[in-house]
N, C-alpha and C. Protein backbone atom coordinates (compact mmCIF):
# COMPACT_ATOMS: atom_id res chain seq x y z
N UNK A 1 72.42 167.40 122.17
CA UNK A 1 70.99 167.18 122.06
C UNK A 1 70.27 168.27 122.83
N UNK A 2 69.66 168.52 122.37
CA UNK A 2 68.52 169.97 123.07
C UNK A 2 67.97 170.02 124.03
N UNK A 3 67.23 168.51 124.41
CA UNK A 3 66.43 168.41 125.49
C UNK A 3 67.22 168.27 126.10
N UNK A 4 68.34 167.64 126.49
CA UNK A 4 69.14 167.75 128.17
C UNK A 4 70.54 169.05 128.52
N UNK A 5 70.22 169.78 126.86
CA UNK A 5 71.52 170.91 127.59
C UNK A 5 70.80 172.15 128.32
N UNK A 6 69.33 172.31 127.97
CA UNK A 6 68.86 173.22 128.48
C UNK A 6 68.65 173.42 130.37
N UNK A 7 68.83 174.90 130.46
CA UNK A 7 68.51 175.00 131.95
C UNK A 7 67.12 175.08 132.67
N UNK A 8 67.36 175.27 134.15
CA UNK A 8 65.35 175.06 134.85
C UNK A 8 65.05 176.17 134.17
N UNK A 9 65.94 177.37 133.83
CA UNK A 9 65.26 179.10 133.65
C UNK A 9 64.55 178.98 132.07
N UNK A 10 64.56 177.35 130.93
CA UNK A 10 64.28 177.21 129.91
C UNK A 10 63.07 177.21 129.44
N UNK A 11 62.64 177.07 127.82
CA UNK A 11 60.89 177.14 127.60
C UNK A 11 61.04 174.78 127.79
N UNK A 12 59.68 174.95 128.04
CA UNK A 12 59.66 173.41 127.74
C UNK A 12 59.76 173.04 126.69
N UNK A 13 60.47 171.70 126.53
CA UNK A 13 61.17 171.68 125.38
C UNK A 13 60.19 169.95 125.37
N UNK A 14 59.97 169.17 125.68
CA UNK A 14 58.79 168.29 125.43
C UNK A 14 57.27 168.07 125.38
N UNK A 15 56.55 167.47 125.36
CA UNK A 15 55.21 167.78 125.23
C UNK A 15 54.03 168.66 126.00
N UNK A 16 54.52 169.93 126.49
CA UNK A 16 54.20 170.42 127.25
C UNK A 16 53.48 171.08 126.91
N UNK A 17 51.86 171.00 127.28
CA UNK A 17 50.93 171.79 126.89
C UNK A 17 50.53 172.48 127.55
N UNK A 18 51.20 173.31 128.38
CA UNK A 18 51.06 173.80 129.33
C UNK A 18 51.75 175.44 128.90
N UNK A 19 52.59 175.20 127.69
CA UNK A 19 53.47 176.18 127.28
C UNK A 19 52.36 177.43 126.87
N UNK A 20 52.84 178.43 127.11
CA UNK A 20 52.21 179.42 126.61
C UNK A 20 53.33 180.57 126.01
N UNK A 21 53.78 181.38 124.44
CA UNK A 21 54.31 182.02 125.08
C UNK A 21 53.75 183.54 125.52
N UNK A 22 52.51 183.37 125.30
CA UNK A 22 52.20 184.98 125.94
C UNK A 22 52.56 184.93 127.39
N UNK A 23 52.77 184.01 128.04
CA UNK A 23 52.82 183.86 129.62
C UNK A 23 54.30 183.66 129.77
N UNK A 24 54.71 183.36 129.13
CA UNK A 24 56.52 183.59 128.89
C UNK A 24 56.90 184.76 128.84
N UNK A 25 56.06 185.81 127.88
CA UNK A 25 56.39 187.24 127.37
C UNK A 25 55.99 188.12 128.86
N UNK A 26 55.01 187.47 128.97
CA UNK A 26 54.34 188.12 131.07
C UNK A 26 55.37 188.00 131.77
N UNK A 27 55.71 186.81 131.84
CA UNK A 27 56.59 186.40 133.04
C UNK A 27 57.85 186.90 133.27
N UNK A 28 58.44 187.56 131.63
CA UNK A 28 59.77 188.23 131.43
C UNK A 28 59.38 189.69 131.99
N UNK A 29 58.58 190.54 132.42
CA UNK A 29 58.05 191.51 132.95
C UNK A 29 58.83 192.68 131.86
N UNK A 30 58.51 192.46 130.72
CA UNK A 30 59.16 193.39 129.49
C UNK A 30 57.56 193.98 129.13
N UNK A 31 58.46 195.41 129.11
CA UNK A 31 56.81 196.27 128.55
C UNK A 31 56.59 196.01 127.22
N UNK A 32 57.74 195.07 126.89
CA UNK A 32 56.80 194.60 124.76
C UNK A 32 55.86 193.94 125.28
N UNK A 33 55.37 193.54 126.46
CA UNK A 33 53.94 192.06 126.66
C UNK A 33 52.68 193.35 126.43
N UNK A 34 53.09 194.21 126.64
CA UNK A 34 51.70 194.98 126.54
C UNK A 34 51.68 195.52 125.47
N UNK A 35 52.52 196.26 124.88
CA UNK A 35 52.39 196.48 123.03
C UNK A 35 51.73 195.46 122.42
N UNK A 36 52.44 194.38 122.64
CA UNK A 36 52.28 193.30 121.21
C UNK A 36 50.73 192.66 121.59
N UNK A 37 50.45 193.23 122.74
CA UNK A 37 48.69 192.78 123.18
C UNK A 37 47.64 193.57 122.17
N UNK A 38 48.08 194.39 121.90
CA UNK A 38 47.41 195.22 121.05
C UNK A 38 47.39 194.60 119.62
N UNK A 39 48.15 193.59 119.00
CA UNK A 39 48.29 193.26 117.76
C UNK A 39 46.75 192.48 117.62
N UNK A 40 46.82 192.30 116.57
CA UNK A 40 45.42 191.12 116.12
C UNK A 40 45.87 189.68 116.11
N UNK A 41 45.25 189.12 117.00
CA UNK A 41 45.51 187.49 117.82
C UNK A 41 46.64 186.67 116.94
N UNK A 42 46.68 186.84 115.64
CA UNK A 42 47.62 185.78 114.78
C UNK A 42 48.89 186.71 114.79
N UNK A 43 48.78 187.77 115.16
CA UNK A 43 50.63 189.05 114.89
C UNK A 43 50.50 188.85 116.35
N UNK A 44 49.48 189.10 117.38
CA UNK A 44 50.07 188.96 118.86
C UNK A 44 50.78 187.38 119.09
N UNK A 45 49.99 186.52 118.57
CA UNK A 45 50.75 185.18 119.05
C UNK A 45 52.00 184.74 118.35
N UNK A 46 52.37 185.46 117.45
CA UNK A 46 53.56 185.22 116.56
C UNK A 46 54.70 186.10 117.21
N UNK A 47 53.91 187.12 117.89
CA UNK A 47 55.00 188.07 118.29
C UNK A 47 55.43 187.79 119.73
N UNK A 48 54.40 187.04 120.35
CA UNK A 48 54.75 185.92 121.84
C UNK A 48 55.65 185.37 121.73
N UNK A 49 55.61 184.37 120.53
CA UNK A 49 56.42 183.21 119.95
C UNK A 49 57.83 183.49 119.71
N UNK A 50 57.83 184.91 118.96
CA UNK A 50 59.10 185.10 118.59
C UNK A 50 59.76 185.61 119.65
N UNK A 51 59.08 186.68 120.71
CA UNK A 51 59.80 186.97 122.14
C UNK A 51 60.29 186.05 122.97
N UNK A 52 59.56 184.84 122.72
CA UNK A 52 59.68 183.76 124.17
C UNK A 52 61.54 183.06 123.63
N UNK A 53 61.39 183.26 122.23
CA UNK A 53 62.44 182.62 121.32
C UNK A 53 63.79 183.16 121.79
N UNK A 54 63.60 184.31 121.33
CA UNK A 54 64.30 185.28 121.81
C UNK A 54 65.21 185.39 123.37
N UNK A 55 63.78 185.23 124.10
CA UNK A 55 64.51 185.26 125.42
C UNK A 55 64.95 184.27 126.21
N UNK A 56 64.39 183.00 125.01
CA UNK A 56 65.38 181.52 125.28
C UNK A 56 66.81 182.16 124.86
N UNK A 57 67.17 182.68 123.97
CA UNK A 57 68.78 182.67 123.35
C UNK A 57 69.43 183.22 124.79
N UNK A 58 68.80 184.40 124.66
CA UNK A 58 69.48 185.59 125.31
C UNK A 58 70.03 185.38 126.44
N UNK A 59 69.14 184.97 127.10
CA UNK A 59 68.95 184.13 128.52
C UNK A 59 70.46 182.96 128.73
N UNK A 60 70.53 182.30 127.75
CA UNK A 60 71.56 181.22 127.64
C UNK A 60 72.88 182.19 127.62
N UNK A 61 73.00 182.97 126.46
CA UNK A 61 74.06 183.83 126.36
C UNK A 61 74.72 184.79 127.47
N UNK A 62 73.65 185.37 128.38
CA UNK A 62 73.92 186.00 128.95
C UNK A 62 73.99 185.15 130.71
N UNK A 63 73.86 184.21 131.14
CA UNK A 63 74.02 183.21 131.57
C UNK A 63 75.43 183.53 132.46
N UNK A 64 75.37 182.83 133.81
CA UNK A 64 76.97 182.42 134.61
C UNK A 64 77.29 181.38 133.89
N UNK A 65 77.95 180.58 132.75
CA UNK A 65 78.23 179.67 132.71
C UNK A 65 79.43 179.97 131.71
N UNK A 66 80.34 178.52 132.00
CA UNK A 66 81.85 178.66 131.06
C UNK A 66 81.37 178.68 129.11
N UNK A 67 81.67 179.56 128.44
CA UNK A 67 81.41 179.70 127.72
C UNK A 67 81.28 178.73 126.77
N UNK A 68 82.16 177.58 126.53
CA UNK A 68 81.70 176.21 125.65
C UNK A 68 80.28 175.73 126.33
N UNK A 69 79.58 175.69 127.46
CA UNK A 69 78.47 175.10 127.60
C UNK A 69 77.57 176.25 127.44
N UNK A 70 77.78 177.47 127.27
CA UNK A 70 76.98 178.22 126.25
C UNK A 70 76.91 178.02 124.58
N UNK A 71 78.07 177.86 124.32
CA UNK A 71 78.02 177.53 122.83
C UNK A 71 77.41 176.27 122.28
N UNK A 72 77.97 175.30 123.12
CA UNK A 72 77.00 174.15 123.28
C UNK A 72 75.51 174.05 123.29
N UNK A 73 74.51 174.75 123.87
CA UNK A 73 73.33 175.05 124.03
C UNK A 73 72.78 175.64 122.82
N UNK A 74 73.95 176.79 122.13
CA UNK A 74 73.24 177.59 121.42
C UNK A 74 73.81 176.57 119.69
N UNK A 75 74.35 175.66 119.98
CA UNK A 75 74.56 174.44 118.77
C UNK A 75 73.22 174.12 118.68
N UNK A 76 72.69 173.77 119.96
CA UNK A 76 71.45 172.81 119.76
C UNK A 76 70.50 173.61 119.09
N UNK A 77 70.04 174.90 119.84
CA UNK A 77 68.85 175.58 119.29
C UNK A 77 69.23 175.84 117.51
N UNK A 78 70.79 175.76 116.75
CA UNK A 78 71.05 176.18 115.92
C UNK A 78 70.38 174.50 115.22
N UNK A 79 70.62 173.47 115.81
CA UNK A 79 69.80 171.90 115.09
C UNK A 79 68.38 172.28 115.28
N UNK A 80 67.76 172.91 116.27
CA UNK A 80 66.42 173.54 116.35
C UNK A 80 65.70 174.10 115.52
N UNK A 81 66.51 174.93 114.95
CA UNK A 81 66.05 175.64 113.90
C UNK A 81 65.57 175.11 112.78
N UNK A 82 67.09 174.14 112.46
CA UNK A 82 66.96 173.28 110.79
C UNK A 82 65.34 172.83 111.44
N UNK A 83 65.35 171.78 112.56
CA UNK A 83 63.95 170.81 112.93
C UNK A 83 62.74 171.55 112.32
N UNK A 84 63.02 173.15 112.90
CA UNK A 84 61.66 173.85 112.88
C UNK A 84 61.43 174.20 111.54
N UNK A 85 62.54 174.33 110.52
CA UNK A 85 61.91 174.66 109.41
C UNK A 85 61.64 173.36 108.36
N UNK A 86 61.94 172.72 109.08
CA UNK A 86 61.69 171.25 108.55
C UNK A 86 60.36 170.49 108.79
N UNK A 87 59.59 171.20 109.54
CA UNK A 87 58.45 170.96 109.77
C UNK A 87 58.55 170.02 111.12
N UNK A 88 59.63 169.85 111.92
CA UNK A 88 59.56 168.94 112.94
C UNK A 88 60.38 169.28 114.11
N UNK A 89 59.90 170.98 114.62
CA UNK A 89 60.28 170.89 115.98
C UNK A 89 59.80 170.17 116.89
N UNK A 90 61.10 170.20 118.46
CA UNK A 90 61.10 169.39 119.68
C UNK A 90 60.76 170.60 120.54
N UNK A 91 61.16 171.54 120.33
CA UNK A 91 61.25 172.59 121.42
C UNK A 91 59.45 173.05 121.61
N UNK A 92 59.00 173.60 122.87
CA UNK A 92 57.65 174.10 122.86
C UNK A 92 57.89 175.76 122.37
N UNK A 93 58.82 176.09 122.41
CA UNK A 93 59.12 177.45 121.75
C UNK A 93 59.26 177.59 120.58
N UNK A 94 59.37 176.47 119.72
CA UNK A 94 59.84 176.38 118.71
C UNK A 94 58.47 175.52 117.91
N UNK A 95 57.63 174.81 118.67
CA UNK A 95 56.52 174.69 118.46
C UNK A 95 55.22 176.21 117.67
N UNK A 96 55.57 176.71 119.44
CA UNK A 96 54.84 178.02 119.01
C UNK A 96 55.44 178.97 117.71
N UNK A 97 56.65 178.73 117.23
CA UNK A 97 56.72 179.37 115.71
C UNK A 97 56.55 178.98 115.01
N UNK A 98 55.91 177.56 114.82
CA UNK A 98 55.60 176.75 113.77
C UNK A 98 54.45 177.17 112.81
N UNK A 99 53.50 177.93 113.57
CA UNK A 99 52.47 178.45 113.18
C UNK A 99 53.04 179.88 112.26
N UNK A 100 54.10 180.49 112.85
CA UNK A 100 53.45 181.87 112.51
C UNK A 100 55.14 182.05 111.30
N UNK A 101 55.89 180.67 111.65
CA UNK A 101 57.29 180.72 110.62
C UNK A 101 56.19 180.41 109.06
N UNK A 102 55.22 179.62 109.19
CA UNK A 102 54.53 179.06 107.39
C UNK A 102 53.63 180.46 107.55
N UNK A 103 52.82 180.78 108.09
CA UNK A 103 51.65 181.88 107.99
C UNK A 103 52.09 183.22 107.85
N UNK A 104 53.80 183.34 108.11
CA UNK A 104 53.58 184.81 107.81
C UNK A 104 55.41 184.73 106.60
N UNK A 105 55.59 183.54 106.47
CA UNK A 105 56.90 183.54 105.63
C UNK A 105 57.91 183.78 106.60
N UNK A 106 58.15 183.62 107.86
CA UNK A 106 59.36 184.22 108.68
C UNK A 106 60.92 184.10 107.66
N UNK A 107 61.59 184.48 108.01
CA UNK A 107 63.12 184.28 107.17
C UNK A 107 64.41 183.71 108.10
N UNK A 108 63.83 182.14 107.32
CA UNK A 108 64.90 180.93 107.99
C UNK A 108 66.43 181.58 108.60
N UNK A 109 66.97 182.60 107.52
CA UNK A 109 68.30 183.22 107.81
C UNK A 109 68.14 184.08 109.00
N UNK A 110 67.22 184.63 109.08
CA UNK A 110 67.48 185.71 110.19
C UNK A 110 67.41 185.00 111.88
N UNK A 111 66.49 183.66 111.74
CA UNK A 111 66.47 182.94 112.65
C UNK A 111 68.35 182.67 113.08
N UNK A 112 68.83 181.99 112.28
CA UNK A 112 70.21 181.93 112.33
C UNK A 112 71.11 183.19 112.77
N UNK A 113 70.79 184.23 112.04
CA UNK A 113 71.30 185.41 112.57
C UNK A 113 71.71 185.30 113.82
N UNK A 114 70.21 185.58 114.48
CA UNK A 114 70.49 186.04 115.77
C UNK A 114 70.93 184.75 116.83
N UNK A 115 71.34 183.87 116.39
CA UNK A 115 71.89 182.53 117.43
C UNK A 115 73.58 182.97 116.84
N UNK A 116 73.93 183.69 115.55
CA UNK A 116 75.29 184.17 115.36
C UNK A 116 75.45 184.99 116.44
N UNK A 117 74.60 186.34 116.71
CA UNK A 117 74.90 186.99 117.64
C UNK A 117 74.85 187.05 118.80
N UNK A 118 74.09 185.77 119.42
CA UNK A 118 73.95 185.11 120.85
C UNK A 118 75.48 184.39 120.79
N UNK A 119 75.74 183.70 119.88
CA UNK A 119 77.32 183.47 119.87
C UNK A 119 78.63 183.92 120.28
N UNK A 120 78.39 185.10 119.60
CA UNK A 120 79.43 186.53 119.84
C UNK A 120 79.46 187.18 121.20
N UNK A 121 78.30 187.19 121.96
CA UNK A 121 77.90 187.20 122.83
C UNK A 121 78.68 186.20 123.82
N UNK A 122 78.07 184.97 123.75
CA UNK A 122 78.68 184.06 124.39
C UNK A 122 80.04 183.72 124.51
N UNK A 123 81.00 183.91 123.61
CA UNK A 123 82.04 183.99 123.25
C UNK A 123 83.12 185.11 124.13
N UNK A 124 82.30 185.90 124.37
CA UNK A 124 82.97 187.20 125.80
C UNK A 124 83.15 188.46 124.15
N UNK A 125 83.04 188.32 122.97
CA UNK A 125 83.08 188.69 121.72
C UNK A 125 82.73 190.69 122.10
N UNK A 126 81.87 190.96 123.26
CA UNK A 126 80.80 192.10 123.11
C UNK A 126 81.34 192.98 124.02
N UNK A 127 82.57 192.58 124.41
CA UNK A 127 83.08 193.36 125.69
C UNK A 127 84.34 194.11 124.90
N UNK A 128 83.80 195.78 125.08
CA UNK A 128 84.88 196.98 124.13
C UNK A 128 85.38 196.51 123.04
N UNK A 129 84.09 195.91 122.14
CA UNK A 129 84.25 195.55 120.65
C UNK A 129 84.52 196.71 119.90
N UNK A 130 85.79 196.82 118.37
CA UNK A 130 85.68 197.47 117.84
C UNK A 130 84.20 197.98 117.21
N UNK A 131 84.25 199.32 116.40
CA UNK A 131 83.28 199.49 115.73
C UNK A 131 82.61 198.52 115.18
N UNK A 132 83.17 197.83 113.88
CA UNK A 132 82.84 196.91 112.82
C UNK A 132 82.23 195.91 113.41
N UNK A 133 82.70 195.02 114.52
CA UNK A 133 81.95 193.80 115.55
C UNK A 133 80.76 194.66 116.22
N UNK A 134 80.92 195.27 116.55
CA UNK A 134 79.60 196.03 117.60
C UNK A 134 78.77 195.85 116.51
N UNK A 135 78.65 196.67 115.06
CA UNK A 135 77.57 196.81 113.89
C UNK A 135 77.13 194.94 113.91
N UNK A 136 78.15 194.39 113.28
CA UNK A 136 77.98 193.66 113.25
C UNK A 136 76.80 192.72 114.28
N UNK A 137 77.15 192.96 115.13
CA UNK A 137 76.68 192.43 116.44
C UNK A 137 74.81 192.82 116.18
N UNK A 138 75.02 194.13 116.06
CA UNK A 138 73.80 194.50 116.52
C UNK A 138 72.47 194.10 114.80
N UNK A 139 73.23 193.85 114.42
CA UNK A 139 72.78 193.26 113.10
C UNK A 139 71.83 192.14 113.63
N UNK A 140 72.90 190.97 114.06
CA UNK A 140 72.69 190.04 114.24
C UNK A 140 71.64 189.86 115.43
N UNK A 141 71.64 190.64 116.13
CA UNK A 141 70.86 189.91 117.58
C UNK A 141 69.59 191.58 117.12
N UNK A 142 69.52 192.53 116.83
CA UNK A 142 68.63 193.49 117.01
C UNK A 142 68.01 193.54 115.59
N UNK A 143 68.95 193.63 114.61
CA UNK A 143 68.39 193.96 113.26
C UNK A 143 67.73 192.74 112.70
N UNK A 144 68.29 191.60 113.04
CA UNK A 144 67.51 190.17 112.62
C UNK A 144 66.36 189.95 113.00
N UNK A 145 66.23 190.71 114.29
CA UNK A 145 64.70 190.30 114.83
C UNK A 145 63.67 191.67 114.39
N UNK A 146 64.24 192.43 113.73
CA UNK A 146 63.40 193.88 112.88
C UNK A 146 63.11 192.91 111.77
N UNK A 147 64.13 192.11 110.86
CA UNK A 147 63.35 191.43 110.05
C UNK A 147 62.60 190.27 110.01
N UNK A 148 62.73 189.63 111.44
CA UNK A 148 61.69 188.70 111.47
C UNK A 148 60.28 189.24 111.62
N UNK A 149 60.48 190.42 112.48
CA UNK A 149 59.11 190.94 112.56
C UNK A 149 58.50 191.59 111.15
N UNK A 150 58.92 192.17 110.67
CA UNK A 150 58.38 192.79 109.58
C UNK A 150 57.12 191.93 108.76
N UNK A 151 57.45 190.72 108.47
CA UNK A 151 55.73 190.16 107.98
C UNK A 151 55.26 190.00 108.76
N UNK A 152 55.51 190.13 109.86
CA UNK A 152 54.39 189.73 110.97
C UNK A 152 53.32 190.89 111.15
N UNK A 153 54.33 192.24 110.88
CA UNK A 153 53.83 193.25 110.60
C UNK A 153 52.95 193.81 109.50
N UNK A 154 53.49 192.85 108.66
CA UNK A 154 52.52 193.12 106.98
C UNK A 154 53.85 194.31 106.45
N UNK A 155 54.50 194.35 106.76
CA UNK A 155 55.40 194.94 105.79
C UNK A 155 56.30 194.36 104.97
N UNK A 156 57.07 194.74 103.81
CA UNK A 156 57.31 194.20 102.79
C UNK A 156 58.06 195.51 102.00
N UNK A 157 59.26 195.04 101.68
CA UNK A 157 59.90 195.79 100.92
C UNK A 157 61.42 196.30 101.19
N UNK A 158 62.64 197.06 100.28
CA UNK A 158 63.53 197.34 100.83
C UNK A 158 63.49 198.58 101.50
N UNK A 159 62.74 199.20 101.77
CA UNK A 159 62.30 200.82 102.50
C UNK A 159 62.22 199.85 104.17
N UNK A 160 61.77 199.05 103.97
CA UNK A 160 60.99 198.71 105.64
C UNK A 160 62.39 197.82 106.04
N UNK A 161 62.91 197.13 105.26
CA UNK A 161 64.28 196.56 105.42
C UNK A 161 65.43 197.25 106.16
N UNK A 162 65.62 198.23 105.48
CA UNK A 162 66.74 199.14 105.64
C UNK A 162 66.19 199.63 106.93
N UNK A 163 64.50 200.11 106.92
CA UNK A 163 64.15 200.86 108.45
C UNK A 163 64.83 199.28 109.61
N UNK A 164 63.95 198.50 109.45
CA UNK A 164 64.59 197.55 110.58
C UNK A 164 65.85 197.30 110.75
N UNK A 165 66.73 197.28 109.97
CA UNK A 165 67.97 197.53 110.13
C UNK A 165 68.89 198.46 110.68
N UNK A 166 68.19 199.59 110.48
CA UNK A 166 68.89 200.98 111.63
C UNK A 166 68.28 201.12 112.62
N UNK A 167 66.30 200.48 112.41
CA UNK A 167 66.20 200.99 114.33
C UNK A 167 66.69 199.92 115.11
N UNK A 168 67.32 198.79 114.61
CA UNK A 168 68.16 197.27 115.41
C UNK A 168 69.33 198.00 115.76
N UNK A 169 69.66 198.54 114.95
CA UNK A 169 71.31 199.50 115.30
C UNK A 169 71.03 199.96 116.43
N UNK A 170 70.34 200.95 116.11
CA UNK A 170 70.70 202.25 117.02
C UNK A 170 69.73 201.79 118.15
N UNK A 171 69.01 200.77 118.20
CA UNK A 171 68.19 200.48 119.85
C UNK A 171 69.42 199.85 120.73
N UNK A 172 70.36 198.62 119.55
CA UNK A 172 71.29 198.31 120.22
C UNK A 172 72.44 199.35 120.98
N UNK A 173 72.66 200.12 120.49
CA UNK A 173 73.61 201.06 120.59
C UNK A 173 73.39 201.91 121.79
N UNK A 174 71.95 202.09 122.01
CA UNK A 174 71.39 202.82 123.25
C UNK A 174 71.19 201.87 124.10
């Protein structure tokens, strides 16, 4: 269950209106909080939403903990997901994509993606991976989130596809 595997370092995951994630995206002291300030209020708050998301996984994955109670965690956010596209998230992170998963079409799969590659991750999977797992990898956790962004962006098409897909590569790679 979601609400009790999560840690204190987590987004609120009950009625917490207190959640913000632009103040999530602040609080991670990542220079995307000041890019994505520049977007127009419905791409900045979608792009909060999807960072705060983000740095729920990551956060878990990259974590001191024995790796089944990572995988465990990242089960739940994977029942999270179905909730959220079901119209009935629990999570306040998952709240805040509720808005911008119907308003901008997000892509249910890529959500999944990147909880595959928080997996792999979690798994000890990322340590002097062959070639093929590394791509792989970076698919999943870098290139998935090039295509979540892309409508958020107003882009559309297989030209902008393929771009998010190699700059996920090669950011991962650097």
């Amino acid at each position: 269950m979601l609400v009790g595997s999560l840690t204190e370092h987590s987004m609120p995951l009950d009625d917490d209106d207190d959640f913000s994630a632009a103040r999530a995206a602040r609080r991670a002291g990542t220079s995307f909080y000041w890019a994505m300030r520049l977007l127009s209020r419905p791409r900045r708050e979608a792009m909060f939403a999807l960072y705060a998301w983000c740095r729920e996984l990551d956060d878990i994955a990259d974590e001191e903990a024995p790796p089944d109670d990572k995988l465990s965690r990242l089960a739940d956010w994977r029942e999270e997901i179905e909730r959220l596209f079901a119209g009935r998230p629990r999570a306040a992170v998952s709240r805040a994509l509720a808005g911008p998963i119907k308003g901008f079409t997000l892509p249910r799969a890529e959500f999944v993606r990147v909880i595959d590659g928080m997996e792999m991750d979690a798994r000890g999977e990322m340590v002097a991976p062959d070639l093929d797992a590394l791509r792989r990898y970076c698919r999943c956790v870098a290139g998935a989130v090039g295509m979540i962004s892309l409508p958020i962006f107003g882009c559309r098409g297989e030209a902008a596809e393929r771009f998010a897909k190699a700059l996920g590569e090669a950011l991962q790679f650097t």
